[in-house]
C-alpha atoms as a PDB file:
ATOM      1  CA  UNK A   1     110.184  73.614 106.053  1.00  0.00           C
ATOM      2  CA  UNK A   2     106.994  74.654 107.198  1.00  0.00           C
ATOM      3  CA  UNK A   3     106.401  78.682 107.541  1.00  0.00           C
ATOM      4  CA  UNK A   4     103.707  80.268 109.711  1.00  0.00           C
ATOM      5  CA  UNK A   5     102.806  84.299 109.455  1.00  0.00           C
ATOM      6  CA  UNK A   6     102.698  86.006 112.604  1.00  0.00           C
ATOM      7  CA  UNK A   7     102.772  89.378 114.089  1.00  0.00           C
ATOM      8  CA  UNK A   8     106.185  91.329 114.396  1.00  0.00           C
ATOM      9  CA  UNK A   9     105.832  91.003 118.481  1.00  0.00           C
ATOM     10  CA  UNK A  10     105.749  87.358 118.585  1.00  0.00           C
ATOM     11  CA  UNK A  11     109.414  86.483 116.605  1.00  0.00           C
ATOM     12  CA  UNK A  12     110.781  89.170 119.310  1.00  0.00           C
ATOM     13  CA  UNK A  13     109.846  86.193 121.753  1.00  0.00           C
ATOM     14  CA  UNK A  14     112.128  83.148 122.216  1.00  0.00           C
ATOM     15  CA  UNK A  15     108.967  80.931 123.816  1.00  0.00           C
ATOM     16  CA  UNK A  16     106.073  81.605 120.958  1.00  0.00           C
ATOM     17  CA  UNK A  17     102.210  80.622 122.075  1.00  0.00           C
ATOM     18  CA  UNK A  18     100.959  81.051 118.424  1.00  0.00           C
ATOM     19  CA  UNK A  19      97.765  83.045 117.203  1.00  0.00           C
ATOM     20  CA  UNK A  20      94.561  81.062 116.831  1.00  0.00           C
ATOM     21  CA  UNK A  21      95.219  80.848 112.777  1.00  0.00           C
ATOM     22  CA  UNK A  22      98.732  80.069 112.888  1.00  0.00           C
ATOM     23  CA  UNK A  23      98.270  77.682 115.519  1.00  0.00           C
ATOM     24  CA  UNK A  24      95.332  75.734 113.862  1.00  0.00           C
ATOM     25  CA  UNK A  25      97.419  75.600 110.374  1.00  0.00           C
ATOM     26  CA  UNK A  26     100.441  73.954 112.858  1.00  0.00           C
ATOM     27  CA  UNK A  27      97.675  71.404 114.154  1.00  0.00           C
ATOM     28  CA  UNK A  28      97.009  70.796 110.502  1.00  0.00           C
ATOM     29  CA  UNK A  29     100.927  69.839 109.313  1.00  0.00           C
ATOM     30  CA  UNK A  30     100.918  67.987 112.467  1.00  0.00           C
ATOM     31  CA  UNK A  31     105.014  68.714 112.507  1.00  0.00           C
ATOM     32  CA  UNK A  32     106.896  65.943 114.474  1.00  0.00           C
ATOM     33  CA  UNK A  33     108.626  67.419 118.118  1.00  0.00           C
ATOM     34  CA  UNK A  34     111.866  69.164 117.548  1.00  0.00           C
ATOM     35  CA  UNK A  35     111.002  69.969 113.852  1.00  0.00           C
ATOM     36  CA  UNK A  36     112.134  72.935 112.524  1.00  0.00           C
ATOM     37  CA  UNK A  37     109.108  75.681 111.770  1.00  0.00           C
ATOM     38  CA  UNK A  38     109.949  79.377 110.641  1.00  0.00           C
ATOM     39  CA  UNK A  39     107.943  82.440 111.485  1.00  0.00           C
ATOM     40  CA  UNK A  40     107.772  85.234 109.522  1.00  0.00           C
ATOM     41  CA  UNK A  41     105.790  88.464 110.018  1.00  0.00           C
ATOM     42  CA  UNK A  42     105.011  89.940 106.160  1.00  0.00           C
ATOM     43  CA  UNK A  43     107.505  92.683 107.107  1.00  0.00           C
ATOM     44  CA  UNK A  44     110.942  91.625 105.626  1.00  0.00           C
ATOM     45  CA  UNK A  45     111.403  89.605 109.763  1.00  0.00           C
ATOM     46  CA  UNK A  46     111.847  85.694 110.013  1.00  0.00           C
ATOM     47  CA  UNK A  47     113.152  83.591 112.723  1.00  0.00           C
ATOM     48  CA  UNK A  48     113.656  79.719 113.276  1.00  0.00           C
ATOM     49  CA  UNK A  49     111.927  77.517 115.778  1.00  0.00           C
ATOM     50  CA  UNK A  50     111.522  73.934 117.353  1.00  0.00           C
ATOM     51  CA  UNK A  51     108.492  72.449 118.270  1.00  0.00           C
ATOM     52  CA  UNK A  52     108.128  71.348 121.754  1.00  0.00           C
ATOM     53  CA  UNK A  53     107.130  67.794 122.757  1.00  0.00           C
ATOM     54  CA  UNK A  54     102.879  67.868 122.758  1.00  0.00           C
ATOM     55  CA  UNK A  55     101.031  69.703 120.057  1.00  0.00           C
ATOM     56  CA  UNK A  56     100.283  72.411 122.899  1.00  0.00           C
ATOM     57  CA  UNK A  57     103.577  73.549 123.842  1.00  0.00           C
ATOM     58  CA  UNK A  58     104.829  76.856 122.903  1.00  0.00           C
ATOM     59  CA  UNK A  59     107.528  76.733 120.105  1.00  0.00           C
ATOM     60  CA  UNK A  60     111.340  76.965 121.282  1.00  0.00           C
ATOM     61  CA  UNK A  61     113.363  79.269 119.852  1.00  0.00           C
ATOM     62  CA  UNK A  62     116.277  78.078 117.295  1.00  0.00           C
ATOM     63  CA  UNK A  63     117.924  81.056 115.848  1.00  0.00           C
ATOM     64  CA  UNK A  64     118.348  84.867 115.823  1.00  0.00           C
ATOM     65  CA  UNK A  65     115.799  87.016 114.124  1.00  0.00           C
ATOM     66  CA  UNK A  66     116.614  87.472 110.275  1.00  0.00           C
ATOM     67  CA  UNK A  67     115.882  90.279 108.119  1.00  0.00           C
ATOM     68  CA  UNK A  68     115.525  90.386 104.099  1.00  0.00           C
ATOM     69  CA  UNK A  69     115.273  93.877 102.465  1.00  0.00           C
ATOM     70  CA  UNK A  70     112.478  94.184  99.993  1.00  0.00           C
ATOM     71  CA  UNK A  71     112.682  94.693  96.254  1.00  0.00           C
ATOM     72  CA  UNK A  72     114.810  98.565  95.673  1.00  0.00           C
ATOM     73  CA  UNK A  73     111.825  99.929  94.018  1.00  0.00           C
ATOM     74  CA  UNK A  74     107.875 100.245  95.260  1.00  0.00           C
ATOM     75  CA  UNK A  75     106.254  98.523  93.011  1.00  0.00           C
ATOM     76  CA  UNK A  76     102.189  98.974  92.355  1.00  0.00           C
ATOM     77  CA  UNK A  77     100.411  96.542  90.429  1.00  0.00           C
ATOM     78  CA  UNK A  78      97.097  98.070  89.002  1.00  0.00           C
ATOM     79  CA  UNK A  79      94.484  95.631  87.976  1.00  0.00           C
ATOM     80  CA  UNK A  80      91.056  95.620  86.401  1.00  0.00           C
ATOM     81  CA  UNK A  81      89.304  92.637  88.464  1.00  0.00           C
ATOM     82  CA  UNK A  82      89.183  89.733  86.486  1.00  0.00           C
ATOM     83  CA  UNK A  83      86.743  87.000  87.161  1.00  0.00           C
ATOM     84  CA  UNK A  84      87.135  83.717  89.311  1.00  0.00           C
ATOM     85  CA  UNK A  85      90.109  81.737  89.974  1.00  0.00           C
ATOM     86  CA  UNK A  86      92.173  84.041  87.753  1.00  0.00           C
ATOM     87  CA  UNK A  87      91.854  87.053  89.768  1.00  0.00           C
ATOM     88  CA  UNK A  88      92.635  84.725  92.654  1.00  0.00           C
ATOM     89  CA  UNK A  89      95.880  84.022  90.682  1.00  0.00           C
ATOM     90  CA  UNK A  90      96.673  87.519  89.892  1.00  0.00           C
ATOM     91  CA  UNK A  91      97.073  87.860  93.492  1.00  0.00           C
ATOM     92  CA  UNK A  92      98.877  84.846  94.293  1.00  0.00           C
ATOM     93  CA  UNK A  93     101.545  85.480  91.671  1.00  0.00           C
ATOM     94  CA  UNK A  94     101.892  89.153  91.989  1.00  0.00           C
ATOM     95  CA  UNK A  95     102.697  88.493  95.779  1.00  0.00           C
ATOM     96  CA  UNK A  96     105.536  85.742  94.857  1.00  0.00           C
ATOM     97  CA  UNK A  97     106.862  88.129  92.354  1.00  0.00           C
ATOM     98  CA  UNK A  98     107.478  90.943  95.506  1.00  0.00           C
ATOM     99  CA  UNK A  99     104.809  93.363  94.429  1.00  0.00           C
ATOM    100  CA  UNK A 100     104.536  96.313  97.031  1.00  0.00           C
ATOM    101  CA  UNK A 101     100.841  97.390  96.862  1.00  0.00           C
ATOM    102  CA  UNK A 102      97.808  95.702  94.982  1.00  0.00           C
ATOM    103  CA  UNK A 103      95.375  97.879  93.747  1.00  0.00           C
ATOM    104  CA  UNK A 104      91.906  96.159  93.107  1.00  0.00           C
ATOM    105  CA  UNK A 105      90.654  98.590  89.638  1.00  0.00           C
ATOM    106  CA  UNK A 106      86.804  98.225  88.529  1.00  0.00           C
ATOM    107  CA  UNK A 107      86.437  99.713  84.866  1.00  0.00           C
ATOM    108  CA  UNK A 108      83.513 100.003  82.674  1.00  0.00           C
ATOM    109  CA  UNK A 109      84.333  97.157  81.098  1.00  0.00           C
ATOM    110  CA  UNK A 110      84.671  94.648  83.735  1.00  0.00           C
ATOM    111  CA  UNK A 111      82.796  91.498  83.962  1.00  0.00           C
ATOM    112  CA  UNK A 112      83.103  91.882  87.768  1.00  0.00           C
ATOM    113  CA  UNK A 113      80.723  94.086  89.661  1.00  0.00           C
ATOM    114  CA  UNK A 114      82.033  94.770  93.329  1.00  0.00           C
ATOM    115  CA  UNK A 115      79.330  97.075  95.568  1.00  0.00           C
ATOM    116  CA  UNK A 116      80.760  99.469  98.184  1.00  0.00           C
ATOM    117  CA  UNK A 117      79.328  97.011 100.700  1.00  0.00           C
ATOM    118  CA  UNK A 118      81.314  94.049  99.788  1.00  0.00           C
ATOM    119  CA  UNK A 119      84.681  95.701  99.107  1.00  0.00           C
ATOM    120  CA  UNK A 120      85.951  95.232 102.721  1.00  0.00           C
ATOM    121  CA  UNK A 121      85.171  91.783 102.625  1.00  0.00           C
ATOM    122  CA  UNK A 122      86.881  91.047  99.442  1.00  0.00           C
ATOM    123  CA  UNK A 123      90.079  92.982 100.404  1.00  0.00           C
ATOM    124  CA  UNK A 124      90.325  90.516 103.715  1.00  0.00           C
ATOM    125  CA  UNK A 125      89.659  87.638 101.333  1.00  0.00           C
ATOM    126  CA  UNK A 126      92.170  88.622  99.078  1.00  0.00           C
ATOM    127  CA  UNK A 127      94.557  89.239 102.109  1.00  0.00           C
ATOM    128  CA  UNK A 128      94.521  85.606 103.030  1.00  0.00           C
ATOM    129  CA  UNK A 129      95.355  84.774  99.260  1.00  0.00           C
ATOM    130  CA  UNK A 130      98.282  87.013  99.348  1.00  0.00           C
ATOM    131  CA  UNK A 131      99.567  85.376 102.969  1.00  0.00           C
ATOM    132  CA  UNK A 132      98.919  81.666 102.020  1.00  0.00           C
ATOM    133  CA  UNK A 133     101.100  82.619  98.369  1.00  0.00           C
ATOM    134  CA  UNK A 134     103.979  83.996 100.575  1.00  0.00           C
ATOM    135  CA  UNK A 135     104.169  81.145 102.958  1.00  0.00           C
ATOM    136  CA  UNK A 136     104.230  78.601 100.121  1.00  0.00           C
ATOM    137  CA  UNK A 137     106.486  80.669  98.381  1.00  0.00           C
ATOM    138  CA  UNK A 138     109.310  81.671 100.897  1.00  0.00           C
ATOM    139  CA  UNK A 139     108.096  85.560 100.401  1.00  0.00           C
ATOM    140  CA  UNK A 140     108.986  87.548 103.585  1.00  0.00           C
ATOM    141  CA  UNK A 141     107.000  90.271 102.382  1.00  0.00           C
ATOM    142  CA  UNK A 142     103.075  91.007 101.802  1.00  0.00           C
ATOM    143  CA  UNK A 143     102.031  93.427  99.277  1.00  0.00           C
ATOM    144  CA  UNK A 144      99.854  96.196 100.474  1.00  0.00           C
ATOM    145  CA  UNK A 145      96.506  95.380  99.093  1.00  0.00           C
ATOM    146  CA  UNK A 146      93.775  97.955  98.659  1.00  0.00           C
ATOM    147  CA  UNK A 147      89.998  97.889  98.452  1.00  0.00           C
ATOM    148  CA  UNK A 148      88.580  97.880  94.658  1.00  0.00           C
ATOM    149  CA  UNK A 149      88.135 101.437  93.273  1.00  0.00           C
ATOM    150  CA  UNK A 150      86.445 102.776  90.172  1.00  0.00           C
ATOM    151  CA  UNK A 151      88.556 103.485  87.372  1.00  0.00           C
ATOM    152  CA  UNK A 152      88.646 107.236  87.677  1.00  0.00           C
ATOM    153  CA  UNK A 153      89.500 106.723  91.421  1.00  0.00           C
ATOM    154  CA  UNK A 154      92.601 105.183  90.232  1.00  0.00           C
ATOM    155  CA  UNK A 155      93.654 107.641  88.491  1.00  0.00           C
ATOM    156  CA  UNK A 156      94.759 109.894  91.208  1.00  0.00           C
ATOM    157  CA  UNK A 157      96.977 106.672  92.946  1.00  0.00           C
ATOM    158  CA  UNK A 158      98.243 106.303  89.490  1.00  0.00           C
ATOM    159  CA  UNK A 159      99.766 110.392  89.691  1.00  0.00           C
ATOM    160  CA  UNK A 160     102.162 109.061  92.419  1.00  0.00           C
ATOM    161  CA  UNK A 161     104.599 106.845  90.300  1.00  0.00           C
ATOM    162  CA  UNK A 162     106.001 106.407  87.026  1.00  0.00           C
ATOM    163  CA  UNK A 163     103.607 104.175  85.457  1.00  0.00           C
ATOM    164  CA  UNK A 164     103.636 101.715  82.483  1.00  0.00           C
ATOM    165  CA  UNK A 165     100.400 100.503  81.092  1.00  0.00           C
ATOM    166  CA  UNK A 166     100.350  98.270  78.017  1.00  0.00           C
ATOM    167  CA  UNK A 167      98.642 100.217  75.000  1.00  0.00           C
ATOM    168  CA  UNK A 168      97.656 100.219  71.328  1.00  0.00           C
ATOM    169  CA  UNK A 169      98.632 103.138  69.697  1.00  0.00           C
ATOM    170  CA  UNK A 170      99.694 104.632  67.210  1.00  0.00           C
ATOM    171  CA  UNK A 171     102.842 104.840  66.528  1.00  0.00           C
ATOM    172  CA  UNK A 172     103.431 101.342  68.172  1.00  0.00           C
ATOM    173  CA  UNK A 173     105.175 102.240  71.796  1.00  0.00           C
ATOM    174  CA  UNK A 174     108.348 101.039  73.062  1.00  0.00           C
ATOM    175  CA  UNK A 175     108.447  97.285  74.693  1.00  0.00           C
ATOM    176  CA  UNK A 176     108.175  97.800  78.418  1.00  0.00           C
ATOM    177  CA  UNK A 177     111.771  97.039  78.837  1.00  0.00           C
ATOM    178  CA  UNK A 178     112.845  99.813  76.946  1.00  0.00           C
ATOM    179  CA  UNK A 179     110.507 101.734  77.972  1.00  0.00           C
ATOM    180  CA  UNK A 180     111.679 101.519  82.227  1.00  0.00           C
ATOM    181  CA  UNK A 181     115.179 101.920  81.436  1.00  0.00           C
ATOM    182  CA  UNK A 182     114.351 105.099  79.466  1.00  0.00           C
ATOM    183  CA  UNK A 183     112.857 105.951  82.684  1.00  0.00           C
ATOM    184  CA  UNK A 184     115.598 105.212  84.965  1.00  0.00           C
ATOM    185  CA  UNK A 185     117.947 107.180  82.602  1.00  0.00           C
ATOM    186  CA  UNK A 186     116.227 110.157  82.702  1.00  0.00           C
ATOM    187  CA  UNK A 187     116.026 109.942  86.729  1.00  0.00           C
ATOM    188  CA  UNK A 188     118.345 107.508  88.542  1.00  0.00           C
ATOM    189  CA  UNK A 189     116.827 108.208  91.543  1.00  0.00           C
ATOM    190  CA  UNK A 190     113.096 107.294  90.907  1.00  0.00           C
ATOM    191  CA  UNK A 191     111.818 104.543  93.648  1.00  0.00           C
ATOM    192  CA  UNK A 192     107.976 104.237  92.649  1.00  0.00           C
ATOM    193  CA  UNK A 193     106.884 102.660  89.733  1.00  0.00           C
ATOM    194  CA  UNK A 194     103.325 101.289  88.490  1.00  0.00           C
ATOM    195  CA  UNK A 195     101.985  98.530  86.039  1.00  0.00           C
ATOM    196  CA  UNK A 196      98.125  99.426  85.320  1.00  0.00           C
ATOM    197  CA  UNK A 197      96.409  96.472  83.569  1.00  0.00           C
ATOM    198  CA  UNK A 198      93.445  96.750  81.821  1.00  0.00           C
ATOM    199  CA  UNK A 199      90.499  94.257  81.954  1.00  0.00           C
ATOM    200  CA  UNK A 200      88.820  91.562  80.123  1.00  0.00           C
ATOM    201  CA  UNK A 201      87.111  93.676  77.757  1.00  0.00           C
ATOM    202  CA  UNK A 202      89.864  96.413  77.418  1.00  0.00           C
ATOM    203  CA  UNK A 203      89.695  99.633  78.058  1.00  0.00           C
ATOM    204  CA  UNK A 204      87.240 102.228  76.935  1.00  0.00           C
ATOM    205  CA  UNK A 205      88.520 104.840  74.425  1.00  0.00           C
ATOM    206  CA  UNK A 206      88.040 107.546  77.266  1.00  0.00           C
ATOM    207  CA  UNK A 207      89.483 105.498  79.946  1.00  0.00           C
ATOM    208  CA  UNK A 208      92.675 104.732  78.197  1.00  0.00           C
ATOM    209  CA  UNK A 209      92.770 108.655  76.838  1.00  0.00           C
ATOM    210  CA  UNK A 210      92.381 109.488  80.694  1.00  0.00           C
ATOM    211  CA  UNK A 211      95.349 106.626  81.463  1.00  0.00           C
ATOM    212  CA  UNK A 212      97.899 107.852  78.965  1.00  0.00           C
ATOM    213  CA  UNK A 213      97.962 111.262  80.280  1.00  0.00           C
ATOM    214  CA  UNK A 214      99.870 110.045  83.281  1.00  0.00           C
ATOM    215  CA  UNK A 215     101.169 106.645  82.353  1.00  0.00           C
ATOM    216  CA  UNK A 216     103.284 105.605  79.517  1.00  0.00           C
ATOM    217  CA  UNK A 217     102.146 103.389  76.775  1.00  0.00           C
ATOM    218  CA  UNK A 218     103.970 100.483  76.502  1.00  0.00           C
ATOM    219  CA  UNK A 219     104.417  97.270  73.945  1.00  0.00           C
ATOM    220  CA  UNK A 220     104.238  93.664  75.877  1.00  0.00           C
ATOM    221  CA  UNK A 221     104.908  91.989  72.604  1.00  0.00           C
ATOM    222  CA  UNK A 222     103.607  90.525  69.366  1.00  0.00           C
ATOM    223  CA  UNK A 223     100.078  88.780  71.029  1.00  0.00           C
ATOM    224  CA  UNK A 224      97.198  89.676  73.124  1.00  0.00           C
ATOM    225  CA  UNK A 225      97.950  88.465  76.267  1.00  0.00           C
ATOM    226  CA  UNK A 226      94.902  87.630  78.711  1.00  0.00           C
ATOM    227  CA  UNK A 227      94.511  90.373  81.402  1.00  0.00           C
ATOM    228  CA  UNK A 228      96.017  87.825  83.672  1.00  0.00           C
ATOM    229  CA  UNK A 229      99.134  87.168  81.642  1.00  0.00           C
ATOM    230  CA  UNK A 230      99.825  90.767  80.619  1.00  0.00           C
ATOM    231  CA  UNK A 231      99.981  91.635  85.221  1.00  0.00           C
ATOM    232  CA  UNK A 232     102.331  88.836  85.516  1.00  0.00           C
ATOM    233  CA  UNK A 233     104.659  89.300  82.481  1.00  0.00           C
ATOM    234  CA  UNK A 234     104.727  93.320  83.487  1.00  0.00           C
ATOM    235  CA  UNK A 235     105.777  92.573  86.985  1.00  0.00           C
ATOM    236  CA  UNK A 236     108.230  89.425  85.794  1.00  0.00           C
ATOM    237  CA  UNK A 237     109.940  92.770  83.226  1.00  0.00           C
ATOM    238  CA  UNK A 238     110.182  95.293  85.851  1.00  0.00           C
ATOM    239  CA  UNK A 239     111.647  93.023  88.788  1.00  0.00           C
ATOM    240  CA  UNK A 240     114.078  91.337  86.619  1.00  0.00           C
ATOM    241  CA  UNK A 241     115.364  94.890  85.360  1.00  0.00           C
ATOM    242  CA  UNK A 242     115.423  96.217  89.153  1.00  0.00           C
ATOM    243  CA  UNK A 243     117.029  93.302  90.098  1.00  0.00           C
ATOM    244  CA  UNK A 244     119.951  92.913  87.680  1.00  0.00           C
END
């Protein structure tokens, strides 16, 4: 079935004239009259439509409006910017996964350089990644995503949740499972939870000293996963042990 994102206002309508984006990406499918389209508005909100008979006629409603909670936990993905496609990817699978807020990190270590200037337009960019992964995916919900901040800017977002980041040290630290249910043991009631993920080039000696003040070292297993691997295995561990 095809899905188009809308605004919260419009799947409150039974008779939907579409937004200029949504309605081009209809034109595009070219759906047949009377096929079934869902809308859903990013927010957890879905409902069912029909198309009508010409390509301009506003869709007819087909069912009542449908809710889906989101994942019991708020879950922030922190990432060092990785270059190309694969930060593109980061994005894309982070959102399918049910992230709750992407936050965009730039360490010293980086490949990617991101002025002040630009970072607006790269959040809105990376917006429209995020939306196009949760309409192919069947996500009702869009992570929160942030504009890129320096490392030590981080920092202070990182203060706000119980936060894992994967770490060398010595001794060698629990595996991130272990690590989130020790968590949850010592506080049932604890909601907010982060995954910081370092870059390309790994952290700096003082960045990570700086990181493991407030987060907890963690083990993702016997290789070196690629920056982009290391996000997506993190997330895949914590929402599988929310989830049950």
């Amino acid at each position: 079935m095809h899905r188009l994102l809308v605004q919260s206002d419009a799947i409150e309508t039974d008779c939907v004239v579409l937004p200029s984006d949504a309605a081009h990406h209809l034109k595009v499918i070219r759906p047949k009259p009377g096929e079934a389209i869902e809308l859903f508005d990013g927010a957890g909100h879905s409902r069912l439509y029909r198309c009508g008979d010409t390509a301009a006629s506003p869709l007819l409603v087909s069912g009542a409006i449908s809710y889906s909670p989101p994942l019991p936990i708020h879950l922030t993905l922190f990432a060092c910017v990785t270059k190309g496609s694969r930060w593109d990817w980061t994005i894309e699978k982070a959102t399918e996964l049910g992230v709750s807020r992407i936050v965009p990190v730039l360490s010293d270590r980086c490949i990617v350089r991101i002025s002040s200037e630009e970072r607006a337009a790269k959040r809105d960019r990376w917006r429209r990644i995020a939306e196009e992964a949760a309409r192919q995916s069947d996500a009702l919900w869009l992570p929160e995503i942030r504009e890129a901040v320096d490392f030590r800017d981080a920092l202070e977002q990182v203060k706000a949740c119980a936060c894992f980041v994967g770490a060398l040290t010595a001794p060698p630290p629990k595996p991130l499972l272990s690590a989130l249910q020790d968590r949850l043991r010592a506080d049932a009631t604890a909601r907010s939870f982060g995954l910081f993920v370092g870059p390309e080039g790994d952290f700096t000696p003082d960045e990570l000293a700086s990181l493991l003040k407030i987060a907890v070292p963690t083990n993702f297993g016997p290789t070196i996963l690629r920056a982009e691997t290391a996000a997506i295995f993190g997330l895949s561990v914590l929402v599988a042990a929310v989830r049950g």
